[in-house]
Protein backbone atom coordinates (compact mmCIF):
# COMPACT_ATOMS: atom_id res chain seq x y z
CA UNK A 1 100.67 122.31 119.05
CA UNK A 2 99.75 119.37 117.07
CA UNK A 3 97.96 120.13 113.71
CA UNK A 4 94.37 119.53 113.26
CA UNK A 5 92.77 116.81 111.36
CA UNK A 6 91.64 117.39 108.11
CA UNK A 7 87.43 117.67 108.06
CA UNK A 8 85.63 115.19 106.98
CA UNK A 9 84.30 115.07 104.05
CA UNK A 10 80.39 115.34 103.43
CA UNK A 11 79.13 113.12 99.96
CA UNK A 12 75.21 113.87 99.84
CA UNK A 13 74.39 110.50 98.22
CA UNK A 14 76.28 107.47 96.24
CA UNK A 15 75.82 108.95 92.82
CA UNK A 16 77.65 112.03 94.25
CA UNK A 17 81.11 109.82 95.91
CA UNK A 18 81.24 108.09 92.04
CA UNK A 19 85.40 107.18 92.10
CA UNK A 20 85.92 109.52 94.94
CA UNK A 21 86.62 106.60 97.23
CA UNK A 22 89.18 104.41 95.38
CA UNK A 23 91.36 101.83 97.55
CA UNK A 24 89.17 102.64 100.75
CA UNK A 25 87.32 100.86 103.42
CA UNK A 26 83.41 101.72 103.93
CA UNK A 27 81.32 101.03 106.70
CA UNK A 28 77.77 100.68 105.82
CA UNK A 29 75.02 101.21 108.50
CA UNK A 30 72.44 103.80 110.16
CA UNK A 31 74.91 104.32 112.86
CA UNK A 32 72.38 105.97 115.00
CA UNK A 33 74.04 106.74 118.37
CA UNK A 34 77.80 105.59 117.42
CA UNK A 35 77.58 103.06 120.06
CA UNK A 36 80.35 100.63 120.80
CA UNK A 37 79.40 98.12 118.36
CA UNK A 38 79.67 101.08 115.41
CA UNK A 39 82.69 102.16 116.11
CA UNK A 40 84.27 98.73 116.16
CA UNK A 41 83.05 98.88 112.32
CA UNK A 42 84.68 102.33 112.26
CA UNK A 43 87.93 100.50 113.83
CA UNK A 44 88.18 97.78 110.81
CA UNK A 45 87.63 100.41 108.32
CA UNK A 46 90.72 102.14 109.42
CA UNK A 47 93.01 99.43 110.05
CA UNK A 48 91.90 97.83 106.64
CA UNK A 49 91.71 100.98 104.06
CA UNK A 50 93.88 101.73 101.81
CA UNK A 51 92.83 105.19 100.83
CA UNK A 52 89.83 107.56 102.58
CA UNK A 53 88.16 105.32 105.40
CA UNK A 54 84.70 106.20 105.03
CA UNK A 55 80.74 105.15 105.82
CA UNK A 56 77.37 105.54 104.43
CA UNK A 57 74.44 106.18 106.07
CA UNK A 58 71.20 106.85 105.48
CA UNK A 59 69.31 110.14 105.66
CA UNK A 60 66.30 109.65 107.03
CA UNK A 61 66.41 106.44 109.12
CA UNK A 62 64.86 103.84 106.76
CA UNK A 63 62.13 103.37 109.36
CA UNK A 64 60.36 106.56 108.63
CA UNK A 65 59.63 105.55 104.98
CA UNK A 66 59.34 101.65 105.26
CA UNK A 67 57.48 101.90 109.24
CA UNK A 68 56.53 105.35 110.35
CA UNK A 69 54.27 104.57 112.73
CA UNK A 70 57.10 102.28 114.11
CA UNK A 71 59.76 104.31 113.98
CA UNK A 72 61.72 104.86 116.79
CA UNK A 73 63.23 108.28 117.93
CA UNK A 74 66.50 109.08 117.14
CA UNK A 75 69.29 108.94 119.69
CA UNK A 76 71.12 111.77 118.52
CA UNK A 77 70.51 114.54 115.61
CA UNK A 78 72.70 114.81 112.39
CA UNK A 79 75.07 117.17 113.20
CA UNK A 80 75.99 115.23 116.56
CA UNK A 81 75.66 112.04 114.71
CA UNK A 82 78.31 113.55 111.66
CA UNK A 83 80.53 114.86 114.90
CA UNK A 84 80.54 111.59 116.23
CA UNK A 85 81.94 109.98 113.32
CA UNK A 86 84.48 112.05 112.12
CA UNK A 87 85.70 111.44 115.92
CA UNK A 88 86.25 108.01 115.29
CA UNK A 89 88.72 108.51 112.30
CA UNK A 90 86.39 108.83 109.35
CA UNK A 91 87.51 110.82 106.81
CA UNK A 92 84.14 110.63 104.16
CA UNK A 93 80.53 110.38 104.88
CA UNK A 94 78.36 109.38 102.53
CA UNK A 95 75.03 110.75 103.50
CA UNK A 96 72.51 108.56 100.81
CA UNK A 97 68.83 109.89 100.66
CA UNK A 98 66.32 106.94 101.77
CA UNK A 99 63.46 107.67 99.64
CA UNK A 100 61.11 105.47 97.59
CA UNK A 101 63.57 105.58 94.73
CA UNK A 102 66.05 103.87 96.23
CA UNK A 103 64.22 101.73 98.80
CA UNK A 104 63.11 100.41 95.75
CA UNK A 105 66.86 99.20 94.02
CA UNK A 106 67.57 95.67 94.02
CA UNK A 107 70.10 94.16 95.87
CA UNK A 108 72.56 94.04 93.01
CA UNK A 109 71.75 97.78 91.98
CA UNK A 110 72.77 99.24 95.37
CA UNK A 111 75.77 96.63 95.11
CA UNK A 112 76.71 98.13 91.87
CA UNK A 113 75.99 101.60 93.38
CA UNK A 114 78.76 101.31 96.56
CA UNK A 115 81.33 99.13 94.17
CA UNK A 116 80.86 102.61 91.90
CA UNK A 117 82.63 104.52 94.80
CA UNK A 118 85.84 103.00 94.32
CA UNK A 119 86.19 101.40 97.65
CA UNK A 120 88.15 98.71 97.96
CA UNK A 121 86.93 96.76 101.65
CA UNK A 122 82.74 97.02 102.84
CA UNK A 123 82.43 96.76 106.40
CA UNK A 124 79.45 95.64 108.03
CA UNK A 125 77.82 94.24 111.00
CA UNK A 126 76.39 90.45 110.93
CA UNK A 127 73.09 91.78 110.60
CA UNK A 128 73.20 93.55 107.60
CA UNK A 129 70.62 93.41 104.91
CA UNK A 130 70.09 95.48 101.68
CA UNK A 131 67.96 95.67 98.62
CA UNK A 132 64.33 96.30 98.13
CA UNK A 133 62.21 94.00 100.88
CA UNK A 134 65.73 93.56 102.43
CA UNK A 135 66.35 90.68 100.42
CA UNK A 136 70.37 90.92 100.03
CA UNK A 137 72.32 89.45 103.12
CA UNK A 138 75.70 89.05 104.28
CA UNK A 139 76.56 85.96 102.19
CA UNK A 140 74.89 87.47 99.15
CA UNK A 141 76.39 91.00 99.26
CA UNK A 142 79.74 88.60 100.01
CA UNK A 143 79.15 86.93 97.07
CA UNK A 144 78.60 90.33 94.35
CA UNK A 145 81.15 91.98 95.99
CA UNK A 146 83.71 89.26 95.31
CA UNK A 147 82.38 89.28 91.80
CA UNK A 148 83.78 92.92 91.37
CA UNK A 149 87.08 92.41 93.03
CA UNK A 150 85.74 94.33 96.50
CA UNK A 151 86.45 92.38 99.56
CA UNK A 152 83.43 91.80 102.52
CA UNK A 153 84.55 92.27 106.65
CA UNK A 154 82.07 91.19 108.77
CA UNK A 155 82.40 92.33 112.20
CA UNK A 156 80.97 90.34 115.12
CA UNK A 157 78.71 91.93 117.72
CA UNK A 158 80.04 93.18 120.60
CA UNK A 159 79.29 92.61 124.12
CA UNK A 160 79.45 95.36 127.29
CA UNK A 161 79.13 93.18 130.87
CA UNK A 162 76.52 90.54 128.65
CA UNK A 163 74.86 93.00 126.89
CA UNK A 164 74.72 93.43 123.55
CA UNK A 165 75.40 96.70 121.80
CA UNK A 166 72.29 97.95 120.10
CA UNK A 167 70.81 101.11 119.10
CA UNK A 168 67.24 100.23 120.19
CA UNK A 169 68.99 98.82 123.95
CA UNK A 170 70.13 102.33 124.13
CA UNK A 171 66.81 103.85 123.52
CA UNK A 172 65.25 101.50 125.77
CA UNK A 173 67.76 102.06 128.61
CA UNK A 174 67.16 106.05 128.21
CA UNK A 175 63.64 105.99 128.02
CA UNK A 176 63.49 104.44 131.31
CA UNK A 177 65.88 106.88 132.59
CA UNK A 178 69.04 104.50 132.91
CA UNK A 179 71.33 106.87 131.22
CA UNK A 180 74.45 105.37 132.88
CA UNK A 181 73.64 101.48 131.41
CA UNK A 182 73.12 103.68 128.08
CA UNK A 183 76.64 105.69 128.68
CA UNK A 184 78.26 102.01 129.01
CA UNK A 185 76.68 100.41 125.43
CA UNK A 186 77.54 104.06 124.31
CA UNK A 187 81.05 104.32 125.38
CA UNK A 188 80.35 107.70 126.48
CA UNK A 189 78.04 109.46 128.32
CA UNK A 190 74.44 110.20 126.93
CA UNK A 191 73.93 113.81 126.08
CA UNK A 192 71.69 116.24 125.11
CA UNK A 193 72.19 119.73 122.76
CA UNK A 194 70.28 122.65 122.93
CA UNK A 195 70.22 126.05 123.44
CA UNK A 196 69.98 128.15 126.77
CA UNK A 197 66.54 130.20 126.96
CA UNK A 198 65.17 132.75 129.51
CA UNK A 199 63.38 131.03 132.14
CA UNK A 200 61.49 132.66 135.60
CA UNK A 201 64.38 133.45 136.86
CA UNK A 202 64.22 131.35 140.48
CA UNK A 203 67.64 130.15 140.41
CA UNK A 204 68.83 133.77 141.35
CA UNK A 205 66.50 134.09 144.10
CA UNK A 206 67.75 131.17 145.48
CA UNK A 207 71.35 131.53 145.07
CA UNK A 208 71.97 129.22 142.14
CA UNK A 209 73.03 129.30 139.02
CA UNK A 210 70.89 127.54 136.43
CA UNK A 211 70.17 127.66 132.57
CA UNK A 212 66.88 126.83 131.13
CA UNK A 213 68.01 124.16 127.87
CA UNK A 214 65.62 123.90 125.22
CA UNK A 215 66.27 120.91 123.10
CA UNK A 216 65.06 119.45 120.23
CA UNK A 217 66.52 115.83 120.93
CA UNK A 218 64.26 113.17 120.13
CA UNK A 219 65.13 111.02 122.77
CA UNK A 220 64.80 112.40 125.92
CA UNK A 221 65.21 110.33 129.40
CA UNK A 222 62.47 109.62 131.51
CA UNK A 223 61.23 112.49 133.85
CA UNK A 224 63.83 112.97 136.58
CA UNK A 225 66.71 115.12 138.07
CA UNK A 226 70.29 113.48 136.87
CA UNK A 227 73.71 114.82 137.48
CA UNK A 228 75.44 116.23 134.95
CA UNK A 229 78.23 117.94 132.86
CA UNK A 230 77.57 121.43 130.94
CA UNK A 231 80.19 122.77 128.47
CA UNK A 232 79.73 125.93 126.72
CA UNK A 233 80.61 125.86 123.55
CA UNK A 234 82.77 125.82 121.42
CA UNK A 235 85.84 124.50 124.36
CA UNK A 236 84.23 125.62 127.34
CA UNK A 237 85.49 123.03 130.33
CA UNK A 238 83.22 120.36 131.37
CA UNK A 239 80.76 122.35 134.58
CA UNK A 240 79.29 119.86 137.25
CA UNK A 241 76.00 120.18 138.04
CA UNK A 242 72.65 118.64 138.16
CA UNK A 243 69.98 118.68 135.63
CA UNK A 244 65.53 118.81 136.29
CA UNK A 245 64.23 117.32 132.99
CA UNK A 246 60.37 118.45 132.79
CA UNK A 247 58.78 121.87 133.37
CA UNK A 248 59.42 124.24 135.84
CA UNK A 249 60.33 121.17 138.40
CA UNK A 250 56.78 119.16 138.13
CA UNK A 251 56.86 115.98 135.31
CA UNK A 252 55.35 117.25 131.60
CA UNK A 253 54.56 115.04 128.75
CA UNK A 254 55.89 116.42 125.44
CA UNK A 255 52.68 115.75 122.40
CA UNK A 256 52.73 116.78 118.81
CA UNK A 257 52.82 120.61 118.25
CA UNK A 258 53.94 121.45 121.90
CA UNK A 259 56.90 123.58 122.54
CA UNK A 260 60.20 121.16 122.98
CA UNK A 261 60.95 119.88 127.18
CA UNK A 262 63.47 121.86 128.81
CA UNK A 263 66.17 120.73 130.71
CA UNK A 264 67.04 123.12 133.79
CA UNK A 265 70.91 122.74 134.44
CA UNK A 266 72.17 123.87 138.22
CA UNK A 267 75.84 124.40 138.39
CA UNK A 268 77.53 123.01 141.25
């Protein structure tokens, strides 16, 4: 039996991975979903590191300080999200509070701030800005880092059958219920955690198995019956089966301060 990978390692903010990250590679981005296109970041930071091949994220999305009313639901919660990562070879994740504090550094503060880490490679996406009113970009964070002997990879978007992968095409493509054009931007398939809770008990009568799955996902597919894999955790196998997202079979509309949709699984 092969050994198991070492955990990764949690940093709860810049300040706290100060020379923890010396010679490494660091991807820098919100990585909400760890879609194709952020795990092609993930990819350069392990072939280029030279010690721990990490990221940093932000906790919460910048959006719900700089845009509340704007900003979009998440496509998976943090402990999926930290899952996620580690699976694609990270070995730190720096987990930097997005408060007015730091929203508020200037570009060459939160430079400063990363270069403190000890990495030796930033990895980002062409997209990338930074600083207070966004104001660093690629060519100027390409520029500072090069000033303090820390070298820039940009990594080009990348494309699925034409499409661009983005986290807001996945939300858009779940929210309209096309979870298998999400599961291709996504590289796997969409999913859903939550816990199984004591429902009417129909499936017996009729013969079926089912589990009543209260989640607390914030985005949630359209309305609908899809098929489906269960696993039990923690390495149950994968169950077919076929899922009713709503209430109690009819279409419900989740508002503030209601309880959280359930998802009725049927094993097949």
């Amino acid at each position: 039996m092969s050994p198991q990978p070492p955990a990764m390692r949690i940093h709860p903010g810049l300040a706290a991975a100060t020379g923890a990250l010396k010679a490494g590679a660091m991807a820098i981005g919100n990585f909400d979903g760890v879609h194709l296109g952020h795990q092609a970041l993930f990819a350069a930071v392990r072939r280029n590191a030279r010690g721990p091949a990490s990221a940093l994220t932000f906790e919460p999305h910048p959006a719900r300080l700089l845009a509340p009313r704007y900003a979009p639901p998440l496509i998976c919660e943090k402990p999926r999200k930290r899952e996620l990562i580690a699976g694609c070879g990270i070995s730190d994740l720096v987990e930097q509070a997005f408060d007015a504090a730091f929203a508020a550094n200037s570009p060459i503060s939160f430079v400063e701030m990363v270069v403190g880490t000890g990495v030796g490679e930033v990895v980002v996406g062409q997209d990338f800005t930074y600083g207070k009113a966004r104001a660093g970009t690629v060519e100027t964070l390409r520029v500072s880092l090069a000033e303090r002997g820390v070298r820039l990879h940009v990594v080009p978007p990348v494309a699925v059958n034409g499409l661009v992968c983005s986290s807001t095409k996945v939300r858009e493509f779940v929210l309209e219920g096309r979870v298998e054009a999400a599961s291709m931007l996504l590289g796997r398939p969409f999913d859903l955690d939550g816990d199984v809770v004591r429902g009417a008990g129909r499936g017996r009568k009729l013969g079926w198995p089912t589990a009543n799955i209260r989640t607390t996902n914030e985005l949630l597919p359209a309305v609908g019956v899809y098929a489906v894999r269960a696993r039990l955790l923690p390495d149950g196998p994968p169950i077919a089966g076929a899922a009713n997202l709503g209430g109690r079979g009819r279409a419900t509309t989740a508002v503030a301060g209601s309880p959280p949709p359930r998802l009725r699984a049927r094993h097949l």
